[in-house]
Protein backbone atom coordinates (compact mmCIF):
# COMPACT_ATOMS: atom_id res chain seq x y z
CA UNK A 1 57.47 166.46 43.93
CA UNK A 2 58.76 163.93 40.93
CA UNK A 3 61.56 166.56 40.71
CA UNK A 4 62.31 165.93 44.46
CA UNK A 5 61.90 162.22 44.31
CA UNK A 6 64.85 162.28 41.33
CA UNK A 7 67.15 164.31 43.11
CA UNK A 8 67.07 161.83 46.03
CA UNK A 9 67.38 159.01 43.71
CA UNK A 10 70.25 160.67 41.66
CA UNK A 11 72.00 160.96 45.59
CA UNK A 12 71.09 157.12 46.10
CA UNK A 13 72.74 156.54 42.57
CA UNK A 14 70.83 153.09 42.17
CA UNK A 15 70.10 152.08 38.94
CA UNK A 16 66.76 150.68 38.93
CA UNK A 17 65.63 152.33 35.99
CA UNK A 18 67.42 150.41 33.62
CA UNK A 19 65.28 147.42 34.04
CA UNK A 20 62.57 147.58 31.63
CA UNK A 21 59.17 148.03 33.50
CA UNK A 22 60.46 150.39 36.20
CA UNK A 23 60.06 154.07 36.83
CA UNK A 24 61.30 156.34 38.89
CA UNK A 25 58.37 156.24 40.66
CA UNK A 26 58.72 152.59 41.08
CA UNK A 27 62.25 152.74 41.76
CA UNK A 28 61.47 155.21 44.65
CA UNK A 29 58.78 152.74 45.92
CA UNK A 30 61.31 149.81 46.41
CA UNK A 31 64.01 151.90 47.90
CA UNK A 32 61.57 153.16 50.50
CA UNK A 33 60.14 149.83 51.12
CA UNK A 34 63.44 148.18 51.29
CA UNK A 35 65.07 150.21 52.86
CA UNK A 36 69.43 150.04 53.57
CA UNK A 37 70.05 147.07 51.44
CA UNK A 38 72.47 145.80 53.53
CA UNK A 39 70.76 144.85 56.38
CA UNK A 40 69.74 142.10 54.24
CA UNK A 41 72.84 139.57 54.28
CA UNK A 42 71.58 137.40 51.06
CA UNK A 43 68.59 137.85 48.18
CA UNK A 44 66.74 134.83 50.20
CA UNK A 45 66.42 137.20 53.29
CA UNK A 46 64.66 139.88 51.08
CA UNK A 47 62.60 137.37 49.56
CA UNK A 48 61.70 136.00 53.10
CA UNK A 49 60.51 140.20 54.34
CA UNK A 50 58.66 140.70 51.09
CA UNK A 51 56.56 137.99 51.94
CA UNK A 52 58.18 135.86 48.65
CA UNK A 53 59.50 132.81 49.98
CA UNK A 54 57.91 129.71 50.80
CA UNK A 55 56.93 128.89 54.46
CA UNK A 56 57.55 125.54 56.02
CA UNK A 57 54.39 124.36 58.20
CA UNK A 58 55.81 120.55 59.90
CA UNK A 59 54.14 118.70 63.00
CA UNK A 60 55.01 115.14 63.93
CA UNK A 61 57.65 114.78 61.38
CA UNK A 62 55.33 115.37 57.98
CA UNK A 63 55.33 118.89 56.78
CA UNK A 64 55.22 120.82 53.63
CA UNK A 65 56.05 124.41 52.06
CA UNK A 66 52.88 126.63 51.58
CA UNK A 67 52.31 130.43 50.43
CA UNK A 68 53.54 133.16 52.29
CA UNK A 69 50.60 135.16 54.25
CA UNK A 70 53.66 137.36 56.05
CA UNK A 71 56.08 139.85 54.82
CA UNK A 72 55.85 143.65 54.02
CA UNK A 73 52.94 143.27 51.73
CA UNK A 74 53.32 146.24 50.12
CA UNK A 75 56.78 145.11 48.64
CA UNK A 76 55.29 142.29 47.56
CA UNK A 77 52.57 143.77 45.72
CA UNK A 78 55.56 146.07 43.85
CA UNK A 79 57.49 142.49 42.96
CA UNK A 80 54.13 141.14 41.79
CA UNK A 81 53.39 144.53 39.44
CA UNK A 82 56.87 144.14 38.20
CA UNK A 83 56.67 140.60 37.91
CA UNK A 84 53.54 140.62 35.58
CA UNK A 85 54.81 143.52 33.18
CA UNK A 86 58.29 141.71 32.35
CA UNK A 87 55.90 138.72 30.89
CA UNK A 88 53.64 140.57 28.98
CA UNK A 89 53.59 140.96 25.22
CA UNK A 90 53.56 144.54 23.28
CA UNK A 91 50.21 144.75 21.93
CA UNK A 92 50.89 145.90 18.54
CA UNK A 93 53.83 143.84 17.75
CA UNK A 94 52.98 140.41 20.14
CA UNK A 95 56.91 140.84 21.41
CA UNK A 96 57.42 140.25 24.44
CA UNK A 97 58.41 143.02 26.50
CA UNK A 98 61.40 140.99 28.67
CA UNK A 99 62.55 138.19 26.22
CA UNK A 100 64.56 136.57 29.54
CA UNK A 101 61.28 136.51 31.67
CA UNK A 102 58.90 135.99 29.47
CA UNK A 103 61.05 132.43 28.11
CA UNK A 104 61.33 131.63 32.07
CA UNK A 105 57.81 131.79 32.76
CA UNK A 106 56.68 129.82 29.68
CA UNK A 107 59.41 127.42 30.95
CA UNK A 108 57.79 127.43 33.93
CA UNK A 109 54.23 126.68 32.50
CA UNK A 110 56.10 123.78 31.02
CA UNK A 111 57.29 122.34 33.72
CA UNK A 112 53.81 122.10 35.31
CA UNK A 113 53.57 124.82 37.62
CA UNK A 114 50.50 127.06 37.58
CA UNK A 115 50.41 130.56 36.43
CA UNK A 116 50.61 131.45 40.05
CA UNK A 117 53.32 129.54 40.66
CA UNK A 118 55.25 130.24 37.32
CA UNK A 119 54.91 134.23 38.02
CA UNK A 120 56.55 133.03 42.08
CA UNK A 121 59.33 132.16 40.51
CA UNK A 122 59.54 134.93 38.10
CA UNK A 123 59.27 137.67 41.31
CA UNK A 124 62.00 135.61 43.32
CA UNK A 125 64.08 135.68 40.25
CA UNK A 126 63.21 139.32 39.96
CA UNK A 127 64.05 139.74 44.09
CA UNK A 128 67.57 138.28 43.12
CA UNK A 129 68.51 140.50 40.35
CA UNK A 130 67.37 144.05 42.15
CA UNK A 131 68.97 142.56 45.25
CA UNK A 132 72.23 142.57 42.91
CA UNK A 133 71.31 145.71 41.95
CA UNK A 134 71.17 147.68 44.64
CA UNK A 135 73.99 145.81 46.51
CA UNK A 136 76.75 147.00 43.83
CA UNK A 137 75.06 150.01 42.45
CA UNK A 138 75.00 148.73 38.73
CA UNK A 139 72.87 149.08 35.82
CA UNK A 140 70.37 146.10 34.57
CA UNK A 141 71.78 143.95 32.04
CA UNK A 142 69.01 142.06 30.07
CA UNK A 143 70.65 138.21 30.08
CA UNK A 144 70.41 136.80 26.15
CA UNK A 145 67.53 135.14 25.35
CA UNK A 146 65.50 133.76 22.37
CA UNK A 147 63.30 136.21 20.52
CA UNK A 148 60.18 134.69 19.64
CA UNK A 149 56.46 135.94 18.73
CA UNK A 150 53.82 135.41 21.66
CA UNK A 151 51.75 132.30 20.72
């Protein structure tokens, strides 16, 4: 079956498994779930079907964004998996396995936000990049960041 799976990948020729954290069996899951990329004009529409963006609830001129309850929660749950692996540490060594994401999300913790919130932001970032991804068929390039030891 895993056999299978590749060969339809290797037709598909996207590139997911470059990214640290994902598999082919992952890879497979966000293809299916996704679907043709490009009946999604922008990263924000993806974002928006996974169930990733914000919702805006107004009445009588007051409103206010609040978490998403809609979406293809299944996608979601595969952007939330992916999101919490590229922040974790290595056990052995305490490096963290995504330098990029796991810098953004303790920027993020910084800032104020809540771990909730902080990991958000790291699956909308992470909604962008496979967006990107998939769009032009290219490989994951990990973005420089600091190295540092996990507090």
């Amino acid at each position: 079956m895993e056999q299978a799976i590749g060969n339809v990948m290797m037709q598909l020729d996207y590139k997911l498994e470059t990214m640290a954290g994902i598999n082919l069996v992952t890879a497979s899951a966000l293809v299916a779930e996704i679907g043709d990329i490009r009946r999604f004009s922008s990263p924000d529409k993806l974002a928006r079907f996974a169930g990733i963006a914000p919702v805006n609830y107004s009445s009588g001129g007051k409103g206010r964004n609040q978490k998403s309850r809609q979406g293809n929660r299944v996608l979601h749950g595969i952007f939330y998996t992916l999101a919490v692996q590229q922040v974790q540490t290595a056990k052995g060594s305490k490096m963290p396995r995504n330098p990029f994401f796991y810098e953004y999300y303790h920027r993020k913790l910084a800032e104020g936000k809540t771990k909730g919130q902080a990991l958000i932001c790291v699956m909308r970032r992470l909604v962008n990049i496979i967006y990107g991804m998939m769009k032009h068929k290219t490989a994951y390039v990990a973005p420089e960041a600091e190295q540092q030891k996990a507090g």
